[in-house]
PDB file of N, CA and C in Angstrom:
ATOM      1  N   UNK A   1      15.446  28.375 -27.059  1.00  0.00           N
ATOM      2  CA  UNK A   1      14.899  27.638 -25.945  1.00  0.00           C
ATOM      3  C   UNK A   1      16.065  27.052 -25.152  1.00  0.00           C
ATOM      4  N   UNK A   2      16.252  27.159 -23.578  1.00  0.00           N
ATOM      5  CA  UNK A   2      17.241  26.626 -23.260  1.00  0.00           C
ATOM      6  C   UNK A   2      16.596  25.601 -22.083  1.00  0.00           C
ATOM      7  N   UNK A   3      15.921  24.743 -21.981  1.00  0.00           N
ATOM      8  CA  UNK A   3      15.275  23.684 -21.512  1.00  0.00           C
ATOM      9  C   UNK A   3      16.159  22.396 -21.732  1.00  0.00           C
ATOM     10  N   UNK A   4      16.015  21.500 -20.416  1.00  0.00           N
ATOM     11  CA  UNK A   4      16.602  20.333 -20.612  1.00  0.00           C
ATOM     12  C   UNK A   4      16.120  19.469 -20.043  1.00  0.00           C
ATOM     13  N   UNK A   5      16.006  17.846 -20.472  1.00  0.00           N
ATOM     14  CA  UNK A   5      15.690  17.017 -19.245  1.00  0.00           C
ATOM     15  C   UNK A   5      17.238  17.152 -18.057  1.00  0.00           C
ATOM     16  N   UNK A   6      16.574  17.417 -16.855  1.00  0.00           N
ATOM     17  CA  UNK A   6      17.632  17.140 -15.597  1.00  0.00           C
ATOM     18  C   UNK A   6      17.776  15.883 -14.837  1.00  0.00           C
ATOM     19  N   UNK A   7      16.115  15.646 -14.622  1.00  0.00           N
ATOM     20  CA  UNK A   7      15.862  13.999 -14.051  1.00  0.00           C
ATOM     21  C   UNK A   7      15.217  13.153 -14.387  1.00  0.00           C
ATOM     22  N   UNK A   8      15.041  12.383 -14.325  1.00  0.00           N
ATOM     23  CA  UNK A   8      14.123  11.367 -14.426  1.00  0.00           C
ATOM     24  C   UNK A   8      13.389  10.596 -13.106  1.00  0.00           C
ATOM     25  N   UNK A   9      12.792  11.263 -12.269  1.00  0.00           N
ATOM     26  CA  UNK A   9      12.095  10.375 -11.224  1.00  0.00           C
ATOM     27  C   UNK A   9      11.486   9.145 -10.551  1.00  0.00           C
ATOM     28  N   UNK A  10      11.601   8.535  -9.995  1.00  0.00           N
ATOM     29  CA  UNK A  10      11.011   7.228  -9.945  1.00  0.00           C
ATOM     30  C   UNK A  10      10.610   7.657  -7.982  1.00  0.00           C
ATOM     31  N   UNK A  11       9.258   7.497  -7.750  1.00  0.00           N
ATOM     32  CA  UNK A  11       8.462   7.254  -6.828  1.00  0.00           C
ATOM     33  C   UNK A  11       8.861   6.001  -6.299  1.00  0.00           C
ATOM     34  N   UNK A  12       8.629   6.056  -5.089  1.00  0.00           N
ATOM     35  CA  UNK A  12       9.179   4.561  -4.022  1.00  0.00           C
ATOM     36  C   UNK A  12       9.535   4.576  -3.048  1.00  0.00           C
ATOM     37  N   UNK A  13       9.038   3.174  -2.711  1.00  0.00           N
ATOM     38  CA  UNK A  13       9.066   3.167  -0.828  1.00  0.00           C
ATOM     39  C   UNK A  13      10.438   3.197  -0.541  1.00  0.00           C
ATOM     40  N   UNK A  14      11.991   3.049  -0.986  1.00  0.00           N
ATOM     41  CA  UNK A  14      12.616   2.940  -0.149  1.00  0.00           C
ATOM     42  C   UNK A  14      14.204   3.636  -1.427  1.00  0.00           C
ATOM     43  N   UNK A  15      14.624   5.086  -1.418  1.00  0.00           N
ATOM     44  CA  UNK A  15      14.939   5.350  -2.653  1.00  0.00           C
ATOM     45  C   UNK A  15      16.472   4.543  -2.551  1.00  0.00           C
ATOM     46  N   UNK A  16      17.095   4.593  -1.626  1.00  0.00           N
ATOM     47  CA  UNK A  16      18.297   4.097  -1.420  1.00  0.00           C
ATOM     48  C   UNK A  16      18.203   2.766  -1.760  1.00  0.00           C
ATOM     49  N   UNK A  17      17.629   1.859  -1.921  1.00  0.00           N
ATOM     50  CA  UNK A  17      17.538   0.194  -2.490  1.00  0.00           C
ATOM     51  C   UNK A  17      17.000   0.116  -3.727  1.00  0.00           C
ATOM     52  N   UNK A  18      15.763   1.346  -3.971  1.00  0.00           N
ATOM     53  CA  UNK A  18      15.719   1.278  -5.966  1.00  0.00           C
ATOM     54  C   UNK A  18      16.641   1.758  -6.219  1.00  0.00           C
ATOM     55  N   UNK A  19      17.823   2.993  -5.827  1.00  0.00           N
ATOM     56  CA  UNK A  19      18.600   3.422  -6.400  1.00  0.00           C
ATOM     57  C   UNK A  19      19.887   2.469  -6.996  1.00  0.00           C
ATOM     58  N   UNK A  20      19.620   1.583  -5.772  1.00  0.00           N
ATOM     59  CA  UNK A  20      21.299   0.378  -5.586  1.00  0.00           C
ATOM     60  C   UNK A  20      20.951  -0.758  -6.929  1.00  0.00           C
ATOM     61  N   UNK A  21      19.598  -0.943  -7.118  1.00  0.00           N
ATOM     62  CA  UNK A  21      19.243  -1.925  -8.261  1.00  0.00           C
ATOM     63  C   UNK A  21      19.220  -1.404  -9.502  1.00  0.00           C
ATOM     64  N   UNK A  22      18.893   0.089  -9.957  1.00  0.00           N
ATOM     65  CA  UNK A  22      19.666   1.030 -10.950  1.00  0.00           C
ATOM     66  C   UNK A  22      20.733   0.950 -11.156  1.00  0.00           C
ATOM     67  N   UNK A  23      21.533   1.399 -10.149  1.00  0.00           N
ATOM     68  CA  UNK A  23      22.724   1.793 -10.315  1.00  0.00           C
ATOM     69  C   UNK A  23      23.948   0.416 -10.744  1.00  0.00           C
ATOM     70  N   UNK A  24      23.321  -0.719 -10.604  1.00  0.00           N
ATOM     71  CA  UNK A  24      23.681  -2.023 -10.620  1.00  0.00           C
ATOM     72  C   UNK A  24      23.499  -2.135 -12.482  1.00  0.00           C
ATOM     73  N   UNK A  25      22.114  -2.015 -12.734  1.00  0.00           N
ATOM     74  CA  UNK A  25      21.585  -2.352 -13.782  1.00  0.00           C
ATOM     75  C   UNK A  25      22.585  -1.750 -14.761  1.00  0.00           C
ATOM     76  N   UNK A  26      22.869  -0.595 -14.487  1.00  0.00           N
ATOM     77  CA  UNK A  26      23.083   0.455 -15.094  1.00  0.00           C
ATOM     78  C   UNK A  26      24.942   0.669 -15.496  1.00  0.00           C
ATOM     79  N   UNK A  27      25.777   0.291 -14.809  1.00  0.00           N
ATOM     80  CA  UNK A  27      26.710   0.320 -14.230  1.00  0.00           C
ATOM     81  C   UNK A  27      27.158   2.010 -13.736  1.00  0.00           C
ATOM     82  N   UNK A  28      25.955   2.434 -13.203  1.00  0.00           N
ATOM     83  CA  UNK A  28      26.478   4.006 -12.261  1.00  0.00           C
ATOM     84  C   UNK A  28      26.405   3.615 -10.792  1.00  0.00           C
ATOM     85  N   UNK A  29      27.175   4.546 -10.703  1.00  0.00           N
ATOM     86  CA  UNK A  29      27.218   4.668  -9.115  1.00  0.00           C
ATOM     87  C   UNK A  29      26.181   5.554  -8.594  1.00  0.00           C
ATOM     88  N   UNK A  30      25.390   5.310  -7.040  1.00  0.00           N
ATOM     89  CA  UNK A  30      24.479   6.208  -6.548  1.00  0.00           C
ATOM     90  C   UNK A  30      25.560   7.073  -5.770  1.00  0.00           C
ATOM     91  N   UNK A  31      24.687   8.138  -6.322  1.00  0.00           N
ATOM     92  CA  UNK A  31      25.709   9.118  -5.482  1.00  0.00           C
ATOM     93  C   UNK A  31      25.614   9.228  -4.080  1.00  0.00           C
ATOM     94  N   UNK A  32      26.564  10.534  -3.572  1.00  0.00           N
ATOM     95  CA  UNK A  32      26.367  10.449  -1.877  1.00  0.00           C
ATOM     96  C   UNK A  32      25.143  10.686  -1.348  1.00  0.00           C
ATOM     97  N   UNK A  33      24.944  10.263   0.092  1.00  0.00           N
ATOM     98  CA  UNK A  33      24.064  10.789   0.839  1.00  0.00           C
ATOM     99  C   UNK A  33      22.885   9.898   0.634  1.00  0.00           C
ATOM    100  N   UNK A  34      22.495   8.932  -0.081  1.00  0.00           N
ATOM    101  CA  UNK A  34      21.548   8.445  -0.438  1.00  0.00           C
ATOM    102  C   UNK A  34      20.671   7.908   0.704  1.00  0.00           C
ATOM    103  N   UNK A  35      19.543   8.336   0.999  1.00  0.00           N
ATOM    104  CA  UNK A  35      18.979   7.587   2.126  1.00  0.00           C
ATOM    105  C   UNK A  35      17.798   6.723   2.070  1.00  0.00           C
ATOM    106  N   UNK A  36      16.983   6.224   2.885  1.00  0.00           N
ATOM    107  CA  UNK A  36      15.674   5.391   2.450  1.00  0.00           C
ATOM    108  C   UNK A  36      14.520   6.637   1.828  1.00  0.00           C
ATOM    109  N   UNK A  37      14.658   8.025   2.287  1.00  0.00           N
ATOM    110  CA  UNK A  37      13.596   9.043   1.242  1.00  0.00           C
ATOM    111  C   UNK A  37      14.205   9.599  -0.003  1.00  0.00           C
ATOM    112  N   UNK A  38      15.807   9.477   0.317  1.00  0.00           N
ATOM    113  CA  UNK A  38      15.984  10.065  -1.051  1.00  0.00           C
ATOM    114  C   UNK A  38      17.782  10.060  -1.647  1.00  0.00           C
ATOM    115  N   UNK A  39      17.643   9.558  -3.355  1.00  0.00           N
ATOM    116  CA  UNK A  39      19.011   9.021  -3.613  1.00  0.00           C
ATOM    117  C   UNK A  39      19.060   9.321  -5.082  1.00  0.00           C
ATOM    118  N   UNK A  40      19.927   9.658  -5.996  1.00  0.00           N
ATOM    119  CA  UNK A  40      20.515   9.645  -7.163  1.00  0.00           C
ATOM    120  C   UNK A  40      21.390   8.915  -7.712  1.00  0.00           C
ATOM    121  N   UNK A  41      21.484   9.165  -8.868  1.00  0.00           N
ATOM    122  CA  UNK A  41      22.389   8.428  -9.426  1.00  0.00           C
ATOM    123  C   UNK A  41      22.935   9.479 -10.648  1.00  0.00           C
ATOM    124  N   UNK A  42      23.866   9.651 -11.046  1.00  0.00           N
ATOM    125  CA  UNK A  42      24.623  10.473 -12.180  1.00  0.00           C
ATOM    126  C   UNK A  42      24.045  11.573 -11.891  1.00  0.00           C
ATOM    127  N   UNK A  43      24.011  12.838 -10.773  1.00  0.00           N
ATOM    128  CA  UNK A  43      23.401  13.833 -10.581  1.00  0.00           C
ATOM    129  C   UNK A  43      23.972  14.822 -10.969  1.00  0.00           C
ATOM    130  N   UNK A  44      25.537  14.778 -11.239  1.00  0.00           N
ATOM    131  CA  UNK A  44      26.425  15.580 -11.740  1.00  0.00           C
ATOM    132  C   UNK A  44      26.753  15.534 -13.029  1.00  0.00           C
ATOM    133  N   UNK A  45      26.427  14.857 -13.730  1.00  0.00           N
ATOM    134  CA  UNK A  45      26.376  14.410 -15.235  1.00  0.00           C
ATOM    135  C   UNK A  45      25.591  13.594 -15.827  1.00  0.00           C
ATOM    136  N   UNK A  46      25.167  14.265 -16.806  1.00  0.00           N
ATOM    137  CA  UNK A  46      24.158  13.468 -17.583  1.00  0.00           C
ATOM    138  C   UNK A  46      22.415  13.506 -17.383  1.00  0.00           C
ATOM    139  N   UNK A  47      21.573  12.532 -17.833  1.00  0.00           N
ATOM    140  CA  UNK A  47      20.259  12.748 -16.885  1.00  0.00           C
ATOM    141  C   UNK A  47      20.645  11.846 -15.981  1.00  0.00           C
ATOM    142  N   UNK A  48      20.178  12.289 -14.616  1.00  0.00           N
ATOM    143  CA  UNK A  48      20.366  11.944 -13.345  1.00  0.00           C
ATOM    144  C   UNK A  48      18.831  10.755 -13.272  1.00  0.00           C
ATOM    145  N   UNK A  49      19.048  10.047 -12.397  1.00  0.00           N
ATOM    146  CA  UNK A  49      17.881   9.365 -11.658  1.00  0.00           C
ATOM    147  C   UNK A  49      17.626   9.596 -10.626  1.00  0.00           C
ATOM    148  N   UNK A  50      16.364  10.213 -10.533  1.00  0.00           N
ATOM    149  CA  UNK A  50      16.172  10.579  -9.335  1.00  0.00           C
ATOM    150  C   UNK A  50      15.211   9.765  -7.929  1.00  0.00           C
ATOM    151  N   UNK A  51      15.359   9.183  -6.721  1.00  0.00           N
ATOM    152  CA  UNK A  51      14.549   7.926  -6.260  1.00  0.00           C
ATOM    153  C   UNK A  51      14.021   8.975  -4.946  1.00  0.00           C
ATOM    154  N   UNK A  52      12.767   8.952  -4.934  1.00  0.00           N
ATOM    155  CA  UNK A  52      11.964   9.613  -3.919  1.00  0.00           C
ATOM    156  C   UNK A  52      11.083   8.992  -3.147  1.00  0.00           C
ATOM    157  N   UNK A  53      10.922   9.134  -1.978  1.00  0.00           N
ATOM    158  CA  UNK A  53      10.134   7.969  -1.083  1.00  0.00           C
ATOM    159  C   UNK A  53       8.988   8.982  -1.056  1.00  0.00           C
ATOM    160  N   UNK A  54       7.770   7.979  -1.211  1.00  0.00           N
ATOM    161  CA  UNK A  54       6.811   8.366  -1.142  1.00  0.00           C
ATOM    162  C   UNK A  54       5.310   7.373  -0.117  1.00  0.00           C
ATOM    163  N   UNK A  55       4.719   7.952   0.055  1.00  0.00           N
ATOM    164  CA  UNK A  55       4.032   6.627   1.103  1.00  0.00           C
ATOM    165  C   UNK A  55       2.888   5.792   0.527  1.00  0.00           C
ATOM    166  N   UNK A  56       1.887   6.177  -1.017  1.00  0.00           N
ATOM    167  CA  UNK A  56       1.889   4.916  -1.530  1.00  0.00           C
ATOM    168  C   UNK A  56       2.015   4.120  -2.406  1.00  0.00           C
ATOM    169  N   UNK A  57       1.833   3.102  -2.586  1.00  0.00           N
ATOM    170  CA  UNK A  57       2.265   2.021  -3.645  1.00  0.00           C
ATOM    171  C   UNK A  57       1.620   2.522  -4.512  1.00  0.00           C
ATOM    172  N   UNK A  58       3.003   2.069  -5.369  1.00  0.00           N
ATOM    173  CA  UNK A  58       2.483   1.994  -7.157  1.00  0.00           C
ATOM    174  C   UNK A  58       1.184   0.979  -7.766  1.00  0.00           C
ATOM    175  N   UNK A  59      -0.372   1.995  -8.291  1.00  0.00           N
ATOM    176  CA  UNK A  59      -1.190   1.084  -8.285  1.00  0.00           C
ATOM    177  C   UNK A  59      -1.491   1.032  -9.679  1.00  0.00           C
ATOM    178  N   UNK A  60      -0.997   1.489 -10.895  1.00  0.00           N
ATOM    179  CA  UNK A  60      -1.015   1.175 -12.043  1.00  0.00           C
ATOM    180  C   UNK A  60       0.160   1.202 -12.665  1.00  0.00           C
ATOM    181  N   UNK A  61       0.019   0.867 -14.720  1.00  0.00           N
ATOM    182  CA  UNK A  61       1.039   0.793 -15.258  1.00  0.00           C
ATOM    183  C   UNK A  61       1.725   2.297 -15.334  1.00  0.00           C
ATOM    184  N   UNK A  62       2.890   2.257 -15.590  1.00  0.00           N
ATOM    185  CA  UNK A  62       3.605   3.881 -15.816  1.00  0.00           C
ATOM    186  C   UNK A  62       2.989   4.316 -16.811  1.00  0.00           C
ATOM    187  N   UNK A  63       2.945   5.655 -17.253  1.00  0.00           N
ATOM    188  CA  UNK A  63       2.476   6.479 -17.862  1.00  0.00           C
ATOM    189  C   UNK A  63       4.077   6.901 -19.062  1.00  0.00           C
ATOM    190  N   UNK A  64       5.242   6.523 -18.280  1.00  0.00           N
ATOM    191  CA  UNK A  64       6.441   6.730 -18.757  1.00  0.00           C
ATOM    192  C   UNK A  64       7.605   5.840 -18.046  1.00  0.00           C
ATOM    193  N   UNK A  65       7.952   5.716 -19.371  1.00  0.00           N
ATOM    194  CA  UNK A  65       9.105   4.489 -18.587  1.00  0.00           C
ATOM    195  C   UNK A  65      10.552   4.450 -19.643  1.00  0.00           C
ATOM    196  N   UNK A  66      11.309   3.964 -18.805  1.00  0.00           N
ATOM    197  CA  UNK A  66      12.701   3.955 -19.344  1.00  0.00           C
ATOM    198  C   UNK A  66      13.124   2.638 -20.673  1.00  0.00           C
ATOM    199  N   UNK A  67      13.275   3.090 -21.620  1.00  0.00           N
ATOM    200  CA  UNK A  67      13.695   1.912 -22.946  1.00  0.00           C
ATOM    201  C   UNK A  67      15.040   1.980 -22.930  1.00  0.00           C
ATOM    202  N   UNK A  68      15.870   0.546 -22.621  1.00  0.00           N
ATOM    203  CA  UNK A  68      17.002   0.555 -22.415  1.00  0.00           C
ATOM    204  C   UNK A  68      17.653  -0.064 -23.862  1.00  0.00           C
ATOM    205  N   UNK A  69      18.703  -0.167 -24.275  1.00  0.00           N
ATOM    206  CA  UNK A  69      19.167  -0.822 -25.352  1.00  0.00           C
ATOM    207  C   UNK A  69      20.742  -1.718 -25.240  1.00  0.00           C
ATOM    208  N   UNK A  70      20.619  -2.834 -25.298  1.00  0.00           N
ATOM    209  CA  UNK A  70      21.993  -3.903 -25.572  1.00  0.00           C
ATOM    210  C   UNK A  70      22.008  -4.385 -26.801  1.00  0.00           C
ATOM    211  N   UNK A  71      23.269  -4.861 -27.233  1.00  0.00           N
ATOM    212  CA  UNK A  71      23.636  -5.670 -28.735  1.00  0.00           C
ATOM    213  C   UNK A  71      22.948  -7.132 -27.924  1.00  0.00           C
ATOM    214  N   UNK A  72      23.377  -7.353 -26.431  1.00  0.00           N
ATOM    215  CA  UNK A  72      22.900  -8.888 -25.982  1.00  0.00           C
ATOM    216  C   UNK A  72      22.010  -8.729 -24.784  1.00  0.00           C
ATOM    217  N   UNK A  73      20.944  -8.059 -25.379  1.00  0.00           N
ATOM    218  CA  UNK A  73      19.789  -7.800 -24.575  1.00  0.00           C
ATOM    219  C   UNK A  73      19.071  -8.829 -24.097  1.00  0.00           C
ATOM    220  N   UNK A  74      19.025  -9.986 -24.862  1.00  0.00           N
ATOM    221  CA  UNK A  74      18.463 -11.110 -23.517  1.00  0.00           C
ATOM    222  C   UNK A  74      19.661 -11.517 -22.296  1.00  0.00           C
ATOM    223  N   UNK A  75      20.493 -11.094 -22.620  1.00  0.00           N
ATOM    224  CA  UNK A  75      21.912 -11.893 -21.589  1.00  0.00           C
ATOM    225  C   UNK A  75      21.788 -10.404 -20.284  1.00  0.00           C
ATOM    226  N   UNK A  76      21.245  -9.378 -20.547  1.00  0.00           N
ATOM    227  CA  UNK A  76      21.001  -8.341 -20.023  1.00  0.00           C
ATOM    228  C   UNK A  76      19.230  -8.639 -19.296  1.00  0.00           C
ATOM    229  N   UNK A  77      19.076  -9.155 -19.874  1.00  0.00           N
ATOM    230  CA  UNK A  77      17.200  -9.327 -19.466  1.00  0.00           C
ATOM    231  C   UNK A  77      17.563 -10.030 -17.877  1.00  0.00           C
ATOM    232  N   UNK A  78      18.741 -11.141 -18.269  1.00  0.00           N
ATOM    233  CA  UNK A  78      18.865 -12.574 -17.408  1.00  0.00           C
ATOM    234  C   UNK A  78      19.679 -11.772 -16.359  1.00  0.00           C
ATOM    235  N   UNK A  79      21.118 -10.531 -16.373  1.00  0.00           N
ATOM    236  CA  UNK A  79      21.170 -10.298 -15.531  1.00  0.00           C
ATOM    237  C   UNK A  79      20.350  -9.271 -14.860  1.00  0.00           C
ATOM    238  N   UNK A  80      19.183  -8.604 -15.288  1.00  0.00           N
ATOM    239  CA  UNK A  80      18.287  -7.904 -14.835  1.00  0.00           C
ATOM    240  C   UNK A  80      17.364  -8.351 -13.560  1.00  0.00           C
ATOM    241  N   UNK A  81      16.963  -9.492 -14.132  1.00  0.00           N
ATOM    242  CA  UNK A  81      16.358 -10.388 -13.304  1.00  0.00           C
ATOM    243  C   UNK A  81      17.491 -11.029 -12.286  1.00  0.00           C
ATOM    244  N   UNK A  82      18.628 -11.314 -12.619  1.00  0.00           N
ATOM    245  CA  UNK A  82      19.227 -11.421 -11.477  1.00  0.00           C
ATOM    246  C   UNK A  82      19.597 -10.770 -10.479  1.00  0.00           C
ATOM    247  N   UNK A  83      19.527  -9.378 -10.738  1.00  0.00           N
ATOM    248  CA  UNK A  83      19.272  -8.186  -9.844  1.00  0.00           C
ATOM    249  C   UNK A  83      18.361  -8.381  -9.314  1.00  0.00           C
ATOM    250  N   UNK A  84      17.000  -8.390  -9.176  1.00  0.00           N
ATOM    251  CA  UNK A  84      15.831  -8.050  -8.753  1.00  0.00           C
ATOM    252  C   UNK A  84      14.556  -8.009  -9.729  1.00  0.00           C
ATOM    253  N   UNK A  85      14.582  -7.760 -10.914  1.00  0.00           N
ATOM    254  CA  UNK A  85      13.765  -7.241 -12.003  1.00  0.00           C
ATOM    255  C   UNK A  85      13.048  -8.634 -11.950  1.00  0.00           C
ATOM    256  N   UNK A  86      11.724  -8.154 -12.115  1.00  0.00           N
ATOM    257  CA  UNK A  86      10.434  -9.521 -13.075  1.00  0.00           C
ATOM    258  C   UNK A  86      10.852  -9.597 -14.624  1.00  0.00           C
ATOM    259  N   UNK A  87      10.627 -10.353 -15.275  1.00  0.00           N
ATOM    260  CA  UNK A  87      10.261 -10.478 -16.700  1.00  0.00           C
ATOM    261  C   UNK A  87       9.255 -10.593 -16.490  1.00  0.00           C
ATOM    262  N   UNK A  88       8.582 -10.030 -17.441  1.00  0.00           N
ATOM    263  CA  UNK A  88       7.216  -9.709 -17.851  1.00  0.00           C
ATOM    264  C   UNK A  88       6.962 -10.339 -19.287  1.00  0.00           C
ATOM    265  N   UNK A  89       7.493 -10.225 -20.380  1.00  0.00           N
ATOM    266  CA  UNK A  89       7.087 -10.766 -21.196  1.00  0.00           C
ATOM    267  C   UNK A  89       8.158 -10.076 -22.408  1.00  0.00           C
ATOM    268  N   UNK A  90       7.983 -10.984 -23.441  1.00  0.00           N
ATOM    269  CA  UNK A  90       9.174 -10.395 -24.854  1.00  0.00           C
ATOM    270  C   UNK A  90       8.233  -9.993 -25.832  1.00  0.00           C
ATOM    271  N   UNK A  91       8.772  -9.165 -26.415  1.00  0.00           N
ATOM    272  CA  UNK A  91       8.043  -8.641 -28.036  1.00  0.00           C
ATOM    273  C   UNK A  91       8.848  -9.031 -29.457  1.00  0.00           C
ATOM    274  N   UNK A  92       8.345  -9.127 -29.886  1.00  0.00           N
ATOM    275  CA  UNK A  92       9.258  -8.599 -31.276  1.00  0.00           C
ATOM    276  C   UNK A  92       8.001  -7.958 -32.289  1.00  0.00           C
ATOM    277  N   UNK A  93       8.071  -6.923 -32.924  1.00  0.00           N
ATOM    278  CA  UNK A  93       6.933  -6.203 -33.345  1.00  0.00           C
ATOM    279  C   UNK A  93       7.701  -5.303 -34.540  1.00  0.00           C
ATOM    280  N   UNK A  94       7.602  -5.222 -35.914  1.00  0.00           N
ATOM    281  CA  UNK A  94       7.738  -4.477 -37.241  1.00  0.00           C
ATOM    282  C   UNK A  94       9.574  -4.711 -37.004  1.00  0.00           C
ATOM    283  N   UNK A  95       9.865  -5.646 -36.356  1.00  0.00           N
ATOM    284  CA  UNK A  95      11.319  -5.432 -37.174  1.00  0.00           C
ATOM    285  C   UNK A  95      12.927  -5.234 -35.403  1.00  0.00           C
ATOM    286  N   UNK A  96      11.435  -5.316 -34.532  1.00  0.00           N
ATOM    287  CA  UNK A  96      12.439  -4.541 -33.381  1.00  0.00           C
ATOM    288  C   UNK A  96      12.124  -5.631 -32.043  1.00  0.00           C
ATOM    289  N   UNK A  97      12.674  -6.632 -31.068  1.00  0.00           N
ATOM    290  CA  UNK A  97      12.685  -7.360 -29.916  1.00  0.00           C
ATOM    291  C   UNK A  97      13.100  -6.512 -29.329  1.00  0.00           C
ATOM    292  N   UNK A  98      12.622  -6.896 -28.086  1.00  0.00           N
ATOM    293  CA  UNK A  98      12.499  -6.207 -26.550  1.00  0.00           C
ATOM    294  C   UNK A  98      11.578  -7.248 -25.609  1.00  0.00           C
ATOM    295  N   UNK A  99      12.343  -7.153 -24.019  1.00  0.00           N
ATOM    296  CA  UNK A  99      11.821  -7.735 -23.244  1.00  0.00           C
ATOM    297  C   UNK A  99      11.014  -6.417 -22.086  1.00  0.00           C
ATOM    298  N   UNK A 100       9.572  -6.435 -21.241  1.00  0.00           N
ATOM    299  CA  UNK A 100       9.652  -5.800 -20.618  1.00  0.00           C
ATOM    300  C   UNK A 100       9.553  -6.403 -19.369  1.00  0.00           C
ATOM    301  N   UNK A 101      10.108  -5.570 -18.660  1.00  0.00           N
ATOM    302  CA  UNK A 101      10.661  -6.071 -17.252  1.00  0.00           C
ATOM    303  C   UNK A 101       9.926  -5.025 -15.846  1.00  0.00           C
ATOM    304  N   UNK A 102      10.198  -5.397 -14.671  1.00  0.00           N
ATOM    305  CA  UNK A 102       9.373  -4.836 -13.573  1.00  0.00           C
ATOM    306  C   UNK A 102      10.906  -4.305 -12.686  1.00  0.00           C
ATOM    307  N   UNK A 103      10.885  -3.576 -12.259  1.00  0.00           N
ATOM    308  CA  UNK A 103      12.548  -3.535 -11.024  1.00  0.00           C
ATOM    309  C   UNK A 103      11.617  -3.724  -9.829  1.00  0.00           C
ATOM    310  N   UNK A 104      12.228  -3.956  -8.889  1.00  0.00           N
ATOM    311  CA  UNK A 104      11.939  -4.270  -8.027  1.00  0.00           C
ATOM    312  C   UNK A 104      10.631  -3.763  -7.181  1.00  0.00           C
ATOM    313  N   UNK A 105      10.475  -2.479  -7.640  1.00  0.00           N
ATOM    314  CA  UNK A 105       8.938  -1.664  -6.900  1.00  0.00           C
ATOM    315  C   UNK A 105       7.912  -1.820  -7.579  1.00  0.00           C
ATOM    316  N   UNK A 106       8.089  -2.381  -8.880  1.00  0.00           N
ATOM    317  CA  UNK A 106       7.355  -2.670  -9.818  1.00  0.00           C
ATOM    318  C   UNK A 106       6.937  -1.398 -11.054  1.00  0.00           C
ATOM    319  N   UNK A 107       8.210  -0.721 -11.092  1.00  0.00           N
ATOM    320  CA  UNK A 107       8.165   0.346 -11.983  1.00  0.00           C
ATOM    321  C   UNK A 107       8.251  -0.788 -13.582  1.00  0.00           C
ATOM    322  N   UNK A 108       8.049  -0.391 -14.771  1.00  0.00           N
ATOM    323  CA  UNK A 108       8.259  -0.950 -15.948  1.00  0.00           C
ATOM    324  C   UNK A 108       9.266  -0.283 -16.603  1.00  0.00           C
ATOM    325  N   UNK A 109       9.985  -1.106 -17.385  1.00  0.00           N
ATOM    326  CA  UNK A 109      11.071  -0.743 -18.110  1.00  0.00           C
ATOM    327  C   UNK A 109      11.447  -1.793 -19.232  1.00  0.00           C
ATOM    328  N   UNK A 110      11.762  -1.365 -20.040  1.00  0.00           N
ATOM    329  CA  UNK A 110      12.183  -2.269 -21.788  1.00  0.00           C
ATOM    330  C   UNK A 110      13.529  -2.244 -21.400  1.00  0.00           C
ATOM    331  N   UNK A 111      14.455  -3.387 -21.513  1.00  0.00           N
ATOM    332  CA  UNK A 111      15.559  -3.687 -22.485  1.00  0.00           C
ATOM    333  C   UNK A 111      15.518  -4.124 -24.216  1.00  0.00           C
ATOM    334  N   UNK A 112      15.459  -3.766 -24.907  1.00  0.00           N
ATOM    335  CA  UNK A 112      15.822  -4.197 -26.476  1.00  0.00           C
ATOM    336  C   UNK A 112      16.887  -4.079 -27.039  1.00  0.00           C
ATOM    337  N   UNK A 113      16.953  -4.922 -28.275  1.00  0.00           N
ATOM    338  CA  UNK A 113      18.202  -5.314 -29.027  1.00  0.00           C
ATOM    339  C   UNK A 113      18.721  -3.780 -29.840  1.00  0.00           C
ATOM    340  N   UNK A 114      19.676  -3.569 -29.503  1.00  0.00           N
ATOM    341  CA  UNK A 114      19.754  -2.534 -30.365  1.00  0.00           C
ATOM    342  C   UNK A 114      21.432  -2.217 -30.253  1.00  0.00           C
TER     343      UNK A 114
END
């Protein structure tokens, strides 16, 4: 089988400003060309993020979402939210904490301790 993940997509009104709050989060750079319909991030290596403008709003929870991992995942929660991100709420469940968080379009995403 020679299959791979290539992207990871994220729907949104404006891809060049979710891309800049990724790419922040993240410490990648968005790559070139990025505009308000459409922007990446690590497109040349690795799985890429891919930000696509689309015309409407996000009206439920994701179906799939990104689980991120820090050793100082609340100090990561705090600069998340200082980016842009909601906190939403913390877990700790069989052994494992995690906070989940909103980015700015209101996509969902986990940081946890790990």
């Amino acid at each position: 089988m020679n299959i791979d993940i290539g992207a990871i997509t994220f729907d949104c009104r404006d891809a060049a400003d979710l891309a800049t709050f990724w790419s922040a989060l993240l410490g990648r750079t968005v790559d070139d060309g990025a505009s308000s319909s459409f922007a990446t991030i690590s497109r040349t290596s690795g799985v890429a993020l891919m930000f696509v403008e689309v015309p409407e709003p996000k009206a439920t929870k994701n179906r799939v979402h990104l689980d991120l991992h820090a050793p100082d995942w609340k100090d990561e929660v705090e600069r998340a939210v200082a980016l842009g991100a909601t906190h939403v709420a913390d877990f700790d469940e069989e052994g494992t904490a995690w906070a989940t968080l909103l980015d700015p379009e209101g996509n969902e995403f986990d940081i946890a301790a790990g």
